[in-house]
C-alpha atoms as a PDB file:
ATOM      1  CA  UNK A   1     -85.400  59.385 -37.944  1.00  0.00           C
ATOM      2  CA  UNK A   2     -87.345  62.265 -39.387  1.00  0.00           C
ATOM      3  CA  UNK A   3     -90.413  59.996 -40.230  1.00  0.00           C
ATOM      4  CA  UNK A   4     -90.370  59.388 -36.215  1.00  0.00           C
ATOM      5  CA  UNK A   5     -90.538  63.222 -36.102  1.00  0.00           C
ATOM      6  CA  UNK A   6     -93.218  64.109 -38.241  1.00  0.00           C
ATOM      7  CA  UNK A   7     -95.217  61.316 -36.986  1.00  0.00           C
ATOM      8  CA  UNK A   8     -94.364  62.582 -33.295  1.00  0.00           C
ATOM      9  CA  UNK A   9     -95.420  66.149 -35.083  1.00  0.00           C
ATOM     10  CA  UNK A  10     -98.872  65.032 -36.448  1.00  0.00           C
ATOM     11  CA  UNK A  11     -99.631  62.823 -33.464  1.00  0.00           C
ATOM     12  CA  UNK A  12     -99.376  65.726 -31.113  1.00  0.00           C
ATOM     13  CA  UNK A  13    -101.282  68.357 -33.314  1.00  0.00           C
ATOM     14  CA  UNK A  14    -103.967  65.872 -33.516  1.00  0.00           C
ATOM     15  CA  UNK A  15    -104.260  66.224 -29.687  1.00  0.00           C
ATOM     16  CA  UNK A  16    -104.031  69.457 -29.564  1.00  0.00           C
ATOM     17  CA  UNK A  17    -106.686  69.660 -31.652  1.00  0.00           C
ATOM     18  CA  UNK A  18    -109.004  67.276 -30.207  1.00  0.00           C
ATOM     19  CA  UNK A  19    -108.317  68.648 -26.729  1.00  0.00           C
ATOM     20  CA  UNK A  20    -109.567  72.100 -27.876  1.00  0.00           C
ATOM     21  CA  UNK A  21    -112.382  71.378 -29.907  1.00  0.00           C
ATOM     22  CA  UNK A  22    -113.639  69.086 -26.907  1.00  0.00           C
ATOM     23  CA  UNK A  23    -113.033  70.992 -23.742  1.00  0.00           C
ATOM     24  CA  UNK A  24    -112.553  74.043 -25.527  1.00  0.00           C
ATOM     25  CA  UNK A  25    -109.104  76.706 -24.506  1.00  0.00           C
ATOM     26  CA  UNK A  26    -108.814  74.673 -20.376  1.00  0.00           C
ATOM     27  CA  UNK A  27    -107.876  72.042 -22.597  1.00  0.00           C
ATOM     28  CA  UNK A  28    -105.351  73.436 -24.336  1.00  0.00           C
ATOM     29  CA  UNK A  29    -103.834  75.159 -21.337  1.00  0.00           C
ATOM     30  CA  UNK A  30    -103.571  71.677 -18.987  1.00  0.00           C
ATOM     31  CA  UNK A  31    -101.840  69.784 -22.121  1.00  0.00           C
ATOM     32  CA  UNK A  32     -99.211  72.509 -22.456  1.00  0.00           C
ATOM     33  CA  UNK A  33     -98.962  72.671 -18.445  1.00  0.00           C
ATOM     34  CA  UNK A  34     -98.643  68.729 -18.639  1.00  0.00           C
ATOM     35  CA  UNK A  35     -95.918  68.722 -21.460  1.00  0.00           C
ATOM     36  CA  UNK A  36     -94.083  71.614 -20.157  1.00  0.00           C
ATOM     37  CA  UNK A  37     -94.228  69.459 -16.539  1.00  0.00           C
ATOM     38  CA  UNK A  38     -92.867  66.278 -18.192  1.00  0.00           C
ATOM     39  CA  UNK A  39     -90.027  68.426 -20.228  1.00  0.00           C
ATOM     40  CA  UNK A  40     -88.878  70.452 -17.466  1.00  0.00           C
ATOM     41  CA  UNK A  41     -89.328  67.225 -14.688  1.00  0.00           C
ATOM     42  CA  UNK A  42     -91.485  70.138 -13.036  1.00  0.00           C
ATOM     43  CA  UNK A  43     -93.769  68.032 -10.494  1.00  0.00           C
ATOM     44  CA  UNK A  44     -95.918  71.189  -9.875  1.00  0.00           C
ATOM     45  CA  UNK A  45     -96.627  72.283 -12.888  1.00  0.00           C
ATOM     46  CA  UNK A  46     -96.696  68.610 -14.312  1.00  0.00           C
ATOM     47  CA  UNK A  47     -99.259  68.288 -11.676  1.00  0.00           C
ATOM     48  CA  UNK A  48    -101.395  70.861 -12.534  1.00  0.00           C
ATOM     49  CA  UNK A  49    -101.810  69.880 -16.538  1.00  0.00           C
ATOM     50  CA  UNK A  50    -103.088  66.506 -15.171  1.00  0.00           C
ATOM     51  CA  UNK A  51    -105.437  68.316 -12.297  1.00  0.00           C
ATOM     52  CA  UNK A  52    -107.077  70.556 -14.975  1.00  0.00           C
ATOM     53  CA  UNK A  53    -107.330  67.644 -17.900  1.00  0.00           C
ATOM     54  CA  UNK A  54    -108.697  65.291 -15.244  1.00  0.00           C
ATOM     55  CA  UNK A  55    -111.315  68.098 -14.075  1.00  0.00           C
ATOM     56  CA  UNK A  56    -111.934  68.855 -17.899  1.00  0.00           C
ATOM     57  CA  UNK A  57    -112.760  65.107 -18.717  1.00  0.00           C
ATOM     58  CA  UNK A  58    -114.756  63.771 -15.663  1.00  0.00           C
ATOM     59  CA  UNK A  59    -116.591  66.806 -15.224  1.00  0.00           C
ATOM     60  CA  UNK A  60    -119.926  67.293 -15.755  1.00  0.00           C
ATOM     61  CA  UNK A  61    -120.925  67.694 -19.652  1.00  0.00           C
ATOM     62  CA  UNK A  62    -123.261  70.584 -20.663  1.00  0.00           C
END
């Protein structure tokens, strides 16, 4: 059980951490919408992490 955890742990940092050093603080902001969605079976604001992560990844690269 508390390998699961801190492989859970690192796993989820390491997104984190990708997200923001790709698409920068947006990034950040639609995975915690998105989780906090999923946790709280909150369609809206579930809805809105995947909006701004979808925007954030097929948008147009600079």
């Amino acid at each position: 059980m508390p390998v699961q955890i801190v492989l859970s742990t690192v796993f989820t940092a390491g997104v984190e951490q990708f997200l923001q050093w790709r698409y920068g603080p947006m990034g950040f902001v639609g995975l915690v919408l998105l989780t906090i969605g999923v946790k709280a079976r909150n369609v809206t604001c579930g809805s809105l992490g995947v909006v701004v992560l979808t925007l954030l990844i097929t948008g147009p690269s600079f």
